[in-house]
PDB file of N, CA and C in Angstrom:
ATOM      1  N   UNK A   1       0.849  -1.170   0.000  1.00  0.00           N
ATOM      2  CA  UNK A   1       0.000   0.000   0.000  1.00  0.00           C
ATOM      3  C   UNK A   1       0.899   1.238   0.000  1.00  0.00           C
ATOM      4  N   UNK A   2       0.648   2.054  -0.664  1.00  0.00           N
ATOM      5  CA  UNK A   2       1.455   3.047  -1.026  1.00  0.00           C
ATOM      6  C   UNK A   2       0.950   4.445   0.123  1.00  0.00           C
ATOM      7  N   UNK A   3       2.244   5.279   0.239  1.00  0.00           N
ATOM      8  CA  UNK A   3       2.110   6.266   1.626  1.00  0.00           C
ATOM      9  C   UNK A   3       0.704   7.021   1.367  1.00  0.00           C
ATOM     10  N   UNK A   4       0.558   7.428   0.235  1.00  0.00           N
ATOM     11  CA  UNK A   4      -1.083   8.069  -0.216  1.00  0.00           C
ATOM     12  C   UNK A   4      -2.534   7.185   0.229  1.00  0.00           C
ATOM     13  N   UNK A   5      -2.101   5.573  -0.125  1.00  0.00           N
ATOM     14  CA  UNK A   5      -3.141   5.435  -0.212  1.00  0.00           C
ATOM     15  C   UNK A   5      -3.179   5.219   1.832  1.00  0.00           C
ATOM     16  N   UNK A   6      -2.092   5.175   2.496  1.00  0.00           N
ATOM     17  CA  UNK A   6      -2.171   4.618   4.061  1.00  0.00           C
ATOM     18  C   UNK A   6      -2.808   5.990   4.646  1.00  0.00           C
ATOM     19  N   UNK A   7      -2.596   7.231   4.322  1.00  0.00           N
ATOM     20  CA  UNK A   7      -2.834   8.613   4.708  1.00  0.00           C
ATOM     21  C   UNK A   7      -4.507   8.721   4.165  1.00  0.00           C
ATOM     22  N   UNK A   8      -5.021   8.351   2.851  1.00  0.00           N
ATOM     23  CA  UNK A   8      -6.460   8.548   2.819  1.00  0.00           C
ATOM     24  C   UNK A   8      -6.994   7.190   4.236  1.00  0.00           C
ATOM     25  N   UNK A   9      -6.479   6.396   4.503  1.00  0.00           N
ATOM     26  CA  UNK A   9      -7.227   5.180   5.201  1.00  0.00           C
ATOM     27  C   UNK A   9      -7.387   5.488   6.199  1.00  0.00           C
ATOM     28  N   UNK A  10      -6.253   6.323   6.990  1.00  0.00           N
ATOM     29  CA  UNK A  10      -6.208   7.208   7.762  1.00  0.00           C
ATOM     30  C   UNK A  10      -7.339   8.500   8.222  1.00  0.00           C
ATOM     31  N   UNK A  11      -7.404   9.251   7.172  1.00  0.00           N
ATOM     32  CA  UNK A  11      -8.503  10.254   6.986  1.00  0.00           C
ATOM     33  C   UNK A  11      -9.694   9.667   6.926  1.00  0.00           C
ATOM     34  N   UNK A  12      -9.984   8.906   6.296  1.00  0.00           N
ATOM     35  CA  UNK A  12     -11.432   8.219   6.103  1.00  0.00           C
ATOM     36  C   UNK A  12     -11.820   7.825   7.976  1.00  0.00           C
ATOM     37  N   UNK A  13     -11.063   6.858   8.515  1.00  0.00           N
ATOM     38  CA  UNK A  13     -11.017   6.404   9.530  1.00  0.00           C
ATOM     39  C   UNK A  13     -11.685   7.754  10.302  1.00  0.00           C
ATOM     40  N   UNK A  14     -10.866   8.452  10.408  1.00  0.00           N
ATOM     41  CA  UNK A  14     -10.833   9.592  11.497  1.00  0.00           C
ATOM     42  C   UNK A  14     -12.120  10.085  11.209  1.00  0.00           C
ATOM     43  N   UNK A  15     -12.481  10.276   9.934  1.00  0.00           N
ATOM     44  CA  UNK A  15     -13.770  10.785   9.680  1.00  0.00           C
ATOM     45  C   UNK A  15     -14.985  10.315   9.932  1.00  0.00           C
ATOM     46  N   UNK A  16     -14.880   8.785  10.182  1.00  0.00           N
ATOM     47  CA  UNK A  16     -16.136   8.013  10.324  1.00  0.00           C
ATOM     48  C   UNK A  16     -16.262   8.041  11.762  1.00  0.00           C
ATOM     49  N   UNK A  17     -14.991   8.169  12.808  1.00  0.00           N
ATOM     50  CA  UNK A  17     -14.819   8.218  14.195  1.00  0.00           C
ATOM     51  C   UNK A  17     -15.868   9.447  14.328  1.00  0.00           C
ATOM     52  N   UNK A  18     -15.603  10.633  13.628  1.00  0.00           N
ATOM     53  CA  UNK A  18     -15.990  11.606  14.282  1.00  0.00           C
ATOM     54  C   UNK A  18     -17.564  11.841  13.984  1.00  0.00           C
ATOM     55  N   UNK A  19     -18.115  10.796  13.519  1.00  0.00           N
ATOM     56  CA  UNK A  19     -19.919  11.124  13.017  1.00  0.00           C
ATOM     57  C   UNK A  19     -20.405  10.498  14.199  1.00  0.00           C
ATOM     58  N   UNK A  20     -21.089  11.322  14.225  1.00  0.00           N
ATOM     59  CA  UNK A  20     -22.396  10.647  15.676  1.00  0.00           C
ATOM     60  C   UNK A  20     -22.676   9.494  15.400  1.00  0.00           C
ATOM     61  N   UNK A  21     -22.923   8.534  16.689  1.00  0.00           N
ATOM     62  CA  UNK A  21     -22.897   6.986  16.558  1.00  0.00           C
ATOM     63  C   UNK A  21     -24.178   6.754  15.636  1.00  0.00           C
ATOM     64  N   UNK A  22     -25.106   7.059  15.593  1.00  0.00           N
ATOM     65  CA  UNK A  22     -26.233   7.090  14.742  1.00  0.00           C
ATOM     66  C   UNK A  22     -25.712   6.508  13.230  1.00  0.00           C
ATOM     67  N   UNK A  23     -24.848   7.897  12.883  1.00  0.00           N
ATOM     68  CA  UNK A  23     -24.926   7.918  10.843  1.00  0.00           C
ATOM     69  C   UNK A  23     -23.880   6.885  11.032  1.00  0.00           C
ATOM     70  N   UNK A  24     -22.627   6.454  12.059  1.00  0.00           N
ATOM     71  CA  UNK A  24     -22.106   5.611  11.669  1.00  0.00           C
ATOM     72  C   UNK A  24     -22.709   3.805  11.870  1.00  0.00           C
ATOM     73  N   UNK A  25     -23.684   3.775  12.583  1.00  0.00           N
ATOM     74  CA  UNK A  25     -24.615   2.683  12.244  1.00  0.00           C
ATOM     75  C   UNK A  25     -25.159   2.516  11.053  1.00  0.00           C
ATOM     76  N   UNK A  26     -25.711   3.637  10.625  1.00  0.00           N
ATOM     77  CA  UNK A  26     -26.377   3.523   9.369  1.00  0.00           C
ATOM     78  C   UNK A  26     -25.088   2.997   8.071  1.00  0.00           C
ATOM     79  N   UNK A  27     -24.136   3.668   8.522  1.00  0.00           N
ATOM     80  CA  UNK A  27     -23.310   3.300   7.316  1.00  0.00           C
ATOM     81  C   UNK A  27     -22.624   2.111   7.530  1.00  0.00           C
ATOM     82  N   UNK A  28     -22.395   1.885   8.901  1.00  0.00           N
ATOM     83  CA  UNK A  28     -22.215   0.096   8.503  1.00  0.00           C
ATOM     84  C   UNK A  28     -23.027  -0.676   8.226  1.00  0.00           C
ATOM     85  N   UNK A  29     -24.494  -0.700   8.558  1.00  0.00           N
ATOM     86  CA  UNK A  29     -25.691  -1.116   7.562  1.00  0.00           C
ATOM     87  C   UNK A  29     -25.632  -1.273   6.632  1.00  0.00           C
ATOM     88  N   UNK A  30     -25.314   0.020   5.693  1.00  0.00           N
ATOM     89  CA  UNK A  30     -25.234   0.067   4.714  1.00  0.00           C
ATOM     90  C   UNK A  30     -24.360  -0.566   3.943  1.00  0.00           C
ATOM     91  N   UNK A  31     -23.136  -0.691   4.291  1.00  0.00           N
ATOM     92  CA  UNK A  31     -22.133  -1.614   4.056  1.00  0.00           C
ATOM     93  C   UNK A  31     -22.313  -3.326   3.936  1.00  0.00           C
ATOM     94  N   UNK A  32     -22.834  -3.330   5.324  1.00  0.00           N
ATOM     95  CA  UNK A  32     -23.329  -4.764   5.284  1.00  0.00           C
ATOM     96  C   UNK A  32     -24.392  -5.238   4.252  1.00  0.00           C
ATOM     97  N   UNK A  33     -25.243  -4.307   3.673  1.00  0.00           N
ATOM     98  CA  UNK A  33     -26.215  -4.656   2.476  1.00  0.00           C
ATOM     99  C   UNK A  33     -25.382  -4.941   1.400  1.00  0.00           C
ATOM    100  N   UNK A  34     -24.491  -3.691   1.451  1.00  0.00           N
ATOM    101  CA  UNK A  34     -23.672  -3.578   0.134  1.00  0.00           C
ATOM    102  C   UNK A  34     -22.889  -5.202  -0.129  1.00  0.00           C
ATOM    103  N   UNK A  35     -22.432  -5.333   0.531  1.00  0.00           N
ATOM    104  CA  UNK A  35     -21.226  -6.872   0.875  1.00  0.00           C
ATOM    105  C   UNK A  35     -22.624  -8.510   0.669  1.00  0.00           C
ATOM    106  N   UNK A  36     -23.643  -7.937   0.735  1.00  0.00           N
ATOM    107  CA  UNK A  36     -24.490  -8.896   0.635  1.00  0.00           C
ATOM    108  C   UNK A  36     -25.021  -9.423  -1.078  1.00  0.00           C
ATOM    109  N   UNK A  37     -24.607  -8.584  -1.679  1.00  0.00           N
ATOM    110  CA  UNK A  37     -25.211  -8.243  -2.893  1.00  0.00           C
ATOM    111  C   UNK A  37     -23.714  -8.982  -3.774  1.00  0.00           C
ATOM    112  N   UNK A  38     -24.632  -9.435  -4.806  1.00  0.00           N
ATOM    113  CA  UNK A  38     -23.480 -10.417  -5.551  1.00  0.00           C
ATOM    114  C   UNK A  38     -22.618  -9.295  -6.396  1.00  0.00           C
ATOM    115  N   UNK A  39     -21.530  -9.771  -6.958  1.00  0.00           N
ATOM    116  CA  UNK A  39     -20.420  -9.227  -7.740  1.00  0.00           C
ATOM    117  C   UNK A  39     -21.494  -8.245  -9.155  1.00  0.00           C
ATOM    118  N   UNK A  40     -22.429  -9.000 -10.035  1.00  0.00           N
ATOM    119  CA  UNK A  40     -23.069  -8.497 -10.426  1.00  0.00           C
ATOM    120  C   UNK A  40     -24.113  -7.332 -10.219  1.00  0.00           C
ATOM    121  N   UNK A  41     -24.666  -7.751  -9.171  1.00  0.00           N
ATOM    122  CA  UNK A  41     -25.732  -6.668  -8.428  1.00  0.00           C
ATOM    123  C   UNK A  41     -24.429  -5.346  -8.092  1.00  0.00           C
ATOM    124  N   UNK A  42     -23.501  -5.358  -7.323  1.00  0.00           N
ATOM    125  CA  UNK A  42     -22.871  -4.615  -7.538  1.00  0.00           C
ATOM    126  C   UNK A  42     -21.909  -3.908  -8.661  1.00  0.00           C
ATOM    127  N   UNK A  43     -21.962  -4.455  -9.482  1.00  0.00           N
ATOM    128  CA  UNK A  43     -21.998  -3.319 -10.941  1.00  0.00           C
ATOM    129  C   UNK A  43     -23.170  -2.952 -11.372  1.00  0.00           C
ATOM    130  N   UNK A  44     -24.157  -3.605 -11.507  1.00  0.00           N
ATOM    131  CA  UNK A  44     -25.370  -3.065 -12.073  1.00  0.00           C
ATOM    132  C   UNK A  44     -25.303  -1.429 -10.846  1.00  0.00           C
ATOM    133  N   UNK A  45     -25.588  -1.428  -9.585  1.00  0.00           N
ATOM    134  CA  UNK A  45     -25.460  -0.520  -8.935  1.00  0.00           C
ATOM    135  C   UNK A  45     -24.860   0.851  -9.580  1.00  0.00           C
ATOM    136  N   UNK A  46     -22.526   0.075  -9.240  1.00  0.00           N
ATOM    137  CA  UNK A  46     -22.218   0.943 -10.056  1.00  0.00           C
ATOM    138  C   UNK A  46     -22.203   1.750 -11.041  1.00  0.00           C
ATOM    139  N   UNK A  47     -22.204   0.497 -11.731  1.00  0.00           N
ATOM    140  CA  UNK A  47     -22.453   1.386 -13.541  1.00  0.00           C
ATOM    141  C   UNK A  47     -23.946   1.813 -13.832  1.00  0.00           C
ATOM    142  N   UNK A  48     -24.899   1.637 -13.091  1.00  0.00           N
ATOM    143  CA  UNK A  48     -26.114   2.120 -13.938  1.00  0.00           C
ATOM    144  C   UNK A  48     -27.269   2.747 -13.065  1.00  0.00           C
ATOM    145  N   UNK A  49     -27.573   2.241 -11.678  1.00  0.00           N
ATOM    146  CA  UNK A  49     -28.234   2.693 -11.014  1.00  0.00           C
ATOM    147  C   UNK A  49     -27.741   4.183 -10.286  1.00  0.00           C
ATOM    148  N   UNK A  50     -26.270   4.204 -10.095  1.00  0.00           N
ATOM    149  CA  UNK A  50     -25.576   5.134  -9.085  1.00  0.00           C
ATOM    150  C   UNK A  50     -25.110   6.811 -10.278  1.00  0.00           C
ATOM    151  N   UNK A  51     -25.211   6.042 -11.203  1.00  0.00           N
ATOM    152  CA  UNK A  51     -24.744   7.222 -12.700  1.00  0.00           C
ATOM    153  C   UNK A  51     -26.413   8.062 -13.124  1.00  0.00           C
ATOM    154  N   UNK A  52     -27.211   7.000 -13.000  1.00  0.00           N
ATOM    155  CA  UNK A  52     -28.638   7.797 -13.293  1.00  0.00           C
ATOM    156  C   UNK A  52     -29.055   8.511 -11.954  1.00  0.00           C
ATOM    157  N   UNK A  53     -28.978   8.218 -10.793  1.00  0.00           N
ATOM    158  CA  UNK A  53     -29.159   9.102  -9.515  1.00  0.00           C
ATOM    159  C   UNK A  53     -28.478  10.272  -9.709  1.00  0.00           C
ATOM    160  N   UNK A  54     -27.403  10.029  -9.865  1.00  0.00           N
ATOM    161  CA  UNK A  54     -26.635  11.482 -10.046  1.00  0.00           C
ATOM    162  C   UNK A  54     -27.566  12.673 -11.131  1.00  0.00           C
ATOM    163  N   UNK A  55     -27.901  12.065 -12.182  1.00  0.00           N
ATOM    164  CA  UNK A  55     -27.916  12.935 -12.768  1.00  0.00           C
ATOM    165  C   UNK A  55     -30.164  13.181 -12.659  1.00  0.00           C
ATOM    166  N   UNK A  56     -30.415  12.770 -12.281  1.00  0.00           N
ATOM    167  CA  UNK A  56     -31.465  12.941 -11.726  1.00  0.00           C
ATOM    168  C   UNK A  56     -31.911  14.812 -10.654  1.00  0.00           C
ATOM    169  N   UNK A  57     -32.688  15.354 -11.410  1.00  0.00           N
ATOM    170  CA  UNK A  57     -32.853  16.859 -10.916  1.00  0.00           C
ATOM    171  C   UNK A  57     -33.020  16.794  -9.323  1.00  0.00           C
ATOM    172  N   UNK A  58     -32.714  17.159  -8.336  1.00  0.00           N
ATOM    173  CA  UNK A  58     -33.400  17.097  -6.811  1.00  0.00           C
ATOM    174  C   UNK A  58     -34.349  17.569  -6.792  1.00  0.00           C
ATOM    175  N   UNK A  59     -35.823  17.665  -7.570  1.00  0.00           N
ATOM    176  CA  UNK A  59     -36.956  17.374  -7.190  1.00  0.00           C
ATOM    177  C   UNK A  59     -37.711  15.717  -7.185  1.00  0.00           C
ATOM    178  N   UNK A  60     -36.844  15.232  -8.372  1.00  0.00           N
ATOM    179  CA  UNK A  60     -36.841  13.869  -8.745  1.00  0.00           C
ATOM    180  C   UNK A  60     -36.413  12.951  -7.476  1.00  0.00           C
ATOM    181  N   UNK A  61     -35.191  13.391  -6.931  1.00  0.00           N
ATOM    182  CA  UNK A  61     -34.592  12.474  -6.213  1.00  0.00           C
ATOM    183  C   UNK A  61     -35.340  12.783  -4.996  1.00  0.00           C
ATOM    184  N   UNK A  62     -35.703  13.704  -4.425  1.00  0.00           N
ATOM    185  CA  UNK A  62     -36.868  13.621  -3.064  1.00  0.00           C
ATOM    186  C   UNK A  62     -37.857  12.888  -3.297  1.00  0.00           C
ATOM    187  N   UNK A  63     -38.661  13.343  -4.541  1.00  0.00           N
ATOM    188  CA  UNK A  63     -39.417  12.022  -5.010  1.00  0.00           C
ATOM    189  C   UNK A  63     -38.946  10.693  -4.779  1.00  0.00           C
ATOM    190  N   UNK A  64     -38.528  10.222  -4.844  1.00  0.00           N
ATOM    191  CA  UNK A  64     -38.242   8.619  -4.813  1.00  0.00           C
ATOM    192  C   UNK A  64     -37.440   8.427  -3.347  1.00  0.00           C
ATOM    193  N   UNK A  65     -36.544   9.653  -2.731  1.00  0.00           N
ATOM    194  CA  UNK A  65     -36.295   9.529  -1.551  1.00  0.00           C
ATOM    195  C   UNK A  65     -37.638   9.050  -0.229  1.00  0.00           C
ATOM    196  N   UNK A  66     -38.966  10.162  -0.787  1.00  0.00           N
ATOM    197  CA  UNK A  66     -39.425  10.213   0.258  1.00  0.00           C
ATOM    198  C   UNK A  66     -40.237   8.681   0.255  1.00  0.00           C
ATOM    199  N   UNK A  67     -40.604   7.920  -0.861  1.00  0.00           N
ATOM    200  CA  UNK A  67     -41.401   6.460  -1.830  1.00  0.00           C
ATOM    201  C   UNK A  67     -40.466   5.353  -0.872  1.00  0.00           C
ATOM    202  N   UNK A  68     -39.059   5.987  -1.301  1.00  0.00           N
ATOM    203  CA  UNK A  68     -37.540   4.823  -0.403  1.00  0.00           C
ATOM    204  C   UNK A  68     -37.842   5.019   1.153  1.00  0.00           C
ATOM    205  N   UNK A  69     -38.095   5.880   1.851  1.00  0.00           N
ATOM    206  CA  UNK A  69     -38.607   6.092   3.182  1.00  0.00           C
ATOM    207  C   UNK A  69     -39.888   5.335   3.226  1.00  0.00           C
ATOM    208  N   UNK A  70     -40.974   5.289   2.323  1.00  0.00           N
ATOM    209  CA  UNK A  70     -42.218   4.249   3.228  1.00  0.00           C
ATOM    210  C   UNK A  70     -41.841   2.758   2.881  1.00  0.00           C
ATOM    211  N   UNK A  71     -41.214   2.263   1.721  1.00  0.00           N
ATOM    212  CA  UNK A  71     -40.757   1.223   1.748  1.00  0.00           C
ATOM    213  C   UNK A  71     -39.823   0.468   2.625  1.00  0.00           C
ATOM    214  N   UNK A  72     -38.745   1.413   3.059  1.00  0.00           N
ATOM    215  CA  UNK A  72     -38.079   0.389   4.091  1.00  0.00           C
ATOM    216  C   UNK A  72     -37.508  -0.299   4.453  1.00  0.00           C
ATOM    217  N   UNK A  73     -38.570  -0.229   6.069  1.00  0.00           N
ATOM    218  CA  UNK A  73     -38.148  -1.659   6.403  1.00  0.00           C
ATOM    219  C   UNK A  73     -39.270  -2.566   5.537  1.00  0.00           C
ATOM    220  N   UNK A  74     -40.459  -2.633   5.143  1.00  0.00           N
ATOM    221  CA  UNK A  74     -41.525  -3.531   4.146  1.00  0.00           C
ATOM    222  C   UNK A  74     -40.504  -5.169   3.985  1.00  0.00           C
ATOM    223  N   UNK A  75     -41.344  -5.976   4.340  1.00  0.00           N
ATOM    224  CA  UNK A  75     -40.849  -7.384   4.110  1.00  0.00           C
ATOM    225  C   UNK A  75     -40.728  -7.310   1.812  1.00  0.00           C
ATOM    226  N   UNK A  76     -40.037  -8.343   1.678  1.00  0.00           N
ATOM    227  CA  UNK A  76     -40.096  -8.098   0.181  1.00  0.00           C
ATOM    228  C   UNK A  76     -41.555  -7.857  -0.357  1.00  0.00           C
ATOM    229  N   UNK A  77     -42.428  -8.684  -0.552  1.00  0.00           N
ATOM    230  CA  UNK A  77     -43.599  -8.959  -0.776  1.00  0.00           C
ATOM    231  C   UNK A  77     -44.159  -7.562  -0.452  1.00  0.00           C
ATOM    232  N   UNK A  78     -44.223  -6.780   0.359  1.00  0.00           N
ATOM    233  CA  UNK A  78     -44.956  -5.977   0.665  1.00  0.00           C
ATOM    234  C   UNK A  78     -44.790  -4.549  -0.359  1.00  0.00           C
ATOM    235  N   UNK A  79     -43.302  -4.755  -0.262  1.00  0.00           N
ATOM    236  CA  UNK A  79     -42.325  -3.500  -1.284  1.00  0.00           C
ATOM    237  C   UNK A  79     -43.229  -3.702  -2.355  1.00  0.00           C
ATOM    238  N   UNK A  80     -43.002  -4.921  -2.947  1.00  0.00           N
ATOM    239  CA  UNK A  80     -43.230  -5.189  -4.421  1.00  0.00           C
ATOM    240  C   UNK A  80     -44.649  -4.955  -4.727  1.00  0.00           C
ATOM    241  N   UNK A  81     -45.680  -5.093  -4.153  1.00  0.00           N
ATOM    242  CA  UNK A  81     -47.308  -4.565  -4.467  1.00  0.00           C
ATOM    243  C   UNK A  81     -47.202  -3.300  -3.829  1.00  0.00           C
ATOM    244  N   UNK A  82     -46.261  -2.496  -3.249  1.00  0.00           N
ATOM    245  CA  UNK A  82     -46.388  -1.090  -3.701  1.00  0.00           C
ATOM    246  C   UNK A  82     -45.611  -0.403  -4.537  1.00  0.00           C
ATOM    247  N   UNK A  83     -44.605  -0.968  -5.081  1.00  0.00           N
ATOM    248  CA  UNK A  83     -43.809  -0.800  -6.209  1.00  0.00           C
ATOM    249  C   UNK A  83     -44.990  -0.891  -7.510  1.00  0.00           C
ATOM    250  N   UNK A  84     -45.572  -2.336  -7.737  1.00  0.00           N
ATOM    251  CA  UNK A  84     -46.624  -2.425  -9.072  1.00  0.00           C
ATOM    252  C   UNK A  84     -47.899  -1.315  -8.356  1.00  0.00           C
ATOM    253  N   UNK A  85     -48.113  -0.676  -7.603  1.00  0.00           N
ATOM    254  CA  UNK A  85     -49.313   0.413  -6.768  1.00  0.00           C
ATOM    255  C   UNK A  85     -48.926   1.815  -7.860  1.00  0.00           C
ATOM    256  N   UNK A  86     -50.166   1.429  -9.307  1.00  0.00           N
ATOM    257  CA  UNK A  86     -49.819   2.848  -9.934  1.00  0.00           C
ATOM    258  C   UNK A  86     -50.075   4.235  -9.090  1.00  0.00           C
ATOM    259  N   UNK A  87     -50.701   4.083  -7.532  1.00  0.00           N
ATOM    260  CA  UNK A  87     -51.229   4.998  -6.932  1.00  0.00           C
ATOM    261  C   UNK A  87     -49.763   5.820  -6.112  1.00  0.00           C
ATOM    262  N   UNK A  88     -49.187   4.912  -5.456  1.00  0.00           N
ATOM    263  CA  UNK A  88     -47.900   4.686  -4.962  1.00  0.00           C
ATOM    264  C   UNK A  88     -46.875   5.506  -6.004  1.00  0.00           C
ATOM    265  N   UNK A  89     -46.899   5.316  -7.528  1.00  0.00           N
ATOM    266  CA  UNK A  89     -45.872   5.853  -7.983  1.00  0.00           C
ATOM    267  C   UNK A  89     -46.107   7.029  -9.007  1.00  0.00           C
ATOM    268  N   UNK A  90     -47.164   8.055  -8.442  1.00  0.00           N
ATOM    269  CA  UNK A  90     -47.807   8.045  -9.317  1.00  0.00           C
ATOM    270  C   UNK A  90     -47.440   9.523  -9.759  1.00  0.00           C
ATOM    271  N   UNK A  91     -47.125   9.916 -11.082  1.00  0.00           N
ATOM    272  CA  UNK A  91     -46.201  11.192 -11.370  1.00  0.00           C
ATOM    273  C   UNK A  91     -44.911  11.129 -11.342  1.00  0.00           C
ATOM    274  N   UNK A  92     -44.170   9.837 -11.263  1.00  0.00           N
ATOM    275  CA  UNK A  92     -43.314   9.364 -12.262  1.00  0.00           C
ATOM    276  C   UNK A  92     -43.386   8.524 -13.480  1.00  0.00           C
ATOM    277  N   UNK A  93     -42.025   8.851 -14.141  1.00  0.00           N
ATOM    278  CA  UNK A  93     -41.831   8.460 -15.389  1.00  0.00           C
ATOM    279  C   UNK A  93     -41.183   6.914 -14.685  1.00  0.00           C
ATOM    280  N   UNK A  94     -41.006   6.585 -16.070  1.00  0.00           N
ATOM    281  CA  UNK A  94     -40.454   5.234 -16.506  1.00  0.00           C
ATOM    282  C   UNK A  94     -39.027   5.026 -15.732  1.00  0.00           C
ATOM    283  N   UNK A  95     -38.544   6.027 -15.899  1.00  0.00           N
ATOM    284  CA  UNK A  95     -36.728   5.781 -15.644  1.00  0.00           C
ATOM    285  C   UNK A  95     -36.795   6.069 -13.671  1.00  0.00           C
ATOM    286  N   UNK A  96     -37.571   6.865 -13.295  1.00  0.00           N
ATOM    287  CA  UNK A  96     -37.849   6.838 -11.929  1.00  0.00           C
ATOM    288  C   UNK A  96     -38.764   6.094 -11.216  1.00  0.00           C
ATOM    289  N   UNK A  97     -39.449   5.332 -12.214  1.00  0.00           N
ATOM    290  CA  UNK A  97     -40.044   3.925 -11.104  1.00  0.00           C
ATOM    291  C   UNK A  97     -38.784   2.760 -11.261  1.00  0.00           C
ATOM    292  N   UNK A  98     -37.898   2.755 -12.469  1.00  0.00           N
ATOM    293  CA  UNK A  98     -36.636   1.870 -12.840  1.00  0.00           C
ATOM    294  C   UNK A  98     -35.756   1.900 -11.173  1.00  0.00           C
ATOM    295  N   UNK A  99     -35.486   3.416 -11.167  1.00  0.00           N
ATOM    296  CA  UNK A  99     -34.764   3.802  -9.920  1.00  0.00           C
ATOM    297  C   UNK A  99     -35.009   3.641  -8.781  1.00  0.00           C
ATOM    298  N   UNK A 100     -36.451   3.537  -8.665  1.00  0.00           N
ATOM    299  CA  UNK A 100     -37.021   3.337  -7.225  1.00  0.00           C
ATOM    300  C   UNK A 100     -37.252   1.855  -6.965  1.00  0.00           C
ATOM    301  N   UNK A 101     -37.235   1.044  -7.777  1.00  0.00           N
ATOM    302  CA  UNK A 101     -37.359  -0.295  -7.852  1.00  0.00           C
ATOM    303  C   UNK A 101     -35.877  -0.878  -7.166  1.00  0.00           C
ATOM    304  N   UNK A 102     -35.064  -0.352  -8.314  1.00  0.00           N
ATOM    305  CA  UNK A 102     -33.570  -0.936  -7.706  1.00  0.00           C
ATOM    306  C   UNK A 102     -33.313  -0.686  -6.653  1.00  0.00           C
ATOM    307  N   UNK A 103     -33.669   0.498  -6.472  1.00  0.00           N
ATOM    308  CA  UNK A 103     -32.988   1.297  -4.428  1.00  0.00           C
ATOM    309  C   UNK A 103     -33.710   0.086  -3.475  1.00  0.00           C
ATOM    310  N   UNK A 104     -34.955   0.420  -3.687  1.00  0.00           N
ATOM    311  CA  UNK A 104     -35.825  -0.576  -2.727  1.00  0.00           C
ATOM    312  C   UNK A 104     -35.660  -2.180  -2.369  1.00  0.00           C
ATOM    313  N   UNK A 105     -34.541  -2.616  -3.162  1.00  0.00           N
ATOM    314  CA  UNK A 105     -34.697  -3.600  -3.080  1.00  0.00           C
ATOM    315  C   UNK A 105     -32.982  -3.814  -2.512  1.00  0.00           C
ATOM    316  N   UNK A 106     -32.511  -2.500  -1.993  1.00  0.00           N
ATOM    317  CA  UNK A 106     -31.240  -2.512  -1.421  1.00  0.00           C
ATOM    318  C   UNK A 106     -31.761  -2.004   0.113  1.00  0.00           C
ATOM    319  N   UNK A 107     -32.739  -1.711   0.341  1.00  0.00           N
ATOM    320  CA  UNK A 107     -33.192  -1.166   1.606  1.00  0.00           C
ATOM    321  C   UNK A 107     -33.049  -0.135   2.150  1.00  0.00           C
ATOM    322  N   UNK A 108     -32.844   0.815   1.023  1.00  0.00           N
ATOM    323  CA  UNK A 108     -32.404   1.946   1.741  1.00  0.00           C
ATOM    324  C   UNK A 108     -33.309   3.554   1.847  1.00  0.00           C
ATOM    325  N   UNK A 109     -32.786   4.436   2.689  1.00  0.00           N
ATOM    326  CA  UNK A 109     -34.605   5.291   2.817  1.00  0.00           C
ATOM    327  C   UNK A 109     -34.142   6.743   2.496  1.00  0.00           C
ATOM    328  N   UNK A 110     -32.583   6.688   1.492  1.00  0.00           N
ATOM    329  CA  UNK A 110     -32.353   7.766   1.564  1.00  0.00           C
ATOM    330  C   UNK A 110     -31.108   7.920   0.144  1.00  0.00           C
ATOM    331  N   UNK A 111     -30.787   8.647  -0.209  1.00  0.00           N
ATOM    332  CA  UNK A 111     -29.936   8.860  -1.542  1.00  0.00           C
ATOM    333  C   UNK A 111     -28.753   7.583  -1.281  1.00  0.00           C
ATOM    334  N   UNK A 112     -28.859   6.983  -2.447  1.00  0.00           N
ATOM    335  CA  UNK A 112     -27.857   6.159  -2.118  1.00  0.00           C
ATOM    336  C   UNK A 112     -26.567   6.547  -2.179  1.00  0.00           C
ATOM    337  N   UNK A 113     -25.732   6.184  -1.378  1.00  0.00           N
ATOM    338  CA  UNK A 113     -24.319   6.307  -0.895  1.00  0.00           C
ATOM    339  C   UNK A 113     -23.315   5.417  -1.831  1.00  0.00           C
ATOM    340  N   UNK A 114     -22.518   6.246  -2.826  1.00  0.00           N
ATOM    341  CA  UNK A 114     -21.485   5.447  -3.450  1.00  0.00           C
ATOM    342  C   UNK A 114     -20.687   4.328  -2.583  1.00  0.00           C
ATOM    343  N   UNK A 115     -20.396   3.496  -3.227  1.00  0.00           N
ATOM    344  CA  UNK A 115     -19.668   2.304  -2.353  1.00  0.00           C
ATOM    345  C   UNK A 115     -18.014   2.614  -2.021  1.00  0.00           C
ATOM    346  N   UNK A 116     -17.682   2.573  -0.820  1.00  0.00           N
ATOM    347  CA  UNK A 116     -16.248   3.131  -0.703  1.00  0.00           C
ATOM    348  C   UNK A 116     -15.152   1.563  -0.860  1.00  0.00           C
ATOM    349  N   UNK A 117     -14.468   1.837  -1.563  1.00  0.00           N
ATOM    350  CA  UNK A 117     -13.696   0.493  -1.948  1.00  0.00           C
ATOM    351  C   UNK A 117     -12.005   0.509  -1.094  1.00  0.00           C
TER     352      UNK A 117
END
């Protein structure tokens, strides 16, 4: 490991020390989902789900933030008949029920978090 990369591992560290125990639960959660998800599921993420979030307007992304908040915790089954709920999604397009589908089925209730490698 090279002196750059021991000094970011360093910084990162220090940085996660210093978040209230809360967000750093959440982000080992989050981690632990992430690590759960096969080699594939995690590129699909990368390359396609995490590139269209970005570029998604922030009225869009509260939209589907606040949809990712009632879903949840929802057992699968439950997600998924409010995912097909045209009432549930209703005043999005195509590419933002795409988006809200994939998030939901990573569990998460809030902008998804790039994966730190």
């Amino acid at each position: 490991m090279s002196p750059d990369e021991k000094k970011n591992i360093l910084r990162e560290r220090q940085q996660f020390r210093s978040l209230p125990p809360q967000r750093q639960q959440d982000l080992r959660d989050k981690y632990q989902t992430w690590r759960k998800l096969s080699p594939e599921q995690q590129n699909h993420i990368k390359n396609d789900v995490l590139p269209r979030w970005k570029q998604l307007p922030p009225q869009r992304q509260r939209a589907i933030q606040q949809r990712l908040g009632v879903l949840k915790s929802m057992p699968e089954s439950a997600r998924n008949r409010y995912l097909d709920n045209p009432e549930f999604t209703r005043g999005m397009n195509d590419e933002d029920r795409a988006t809200l589908r994939d998030l939901s089925h990573l569990h998460v209730g809030g902008s998804p978090d790039p994966p730190s490698e």
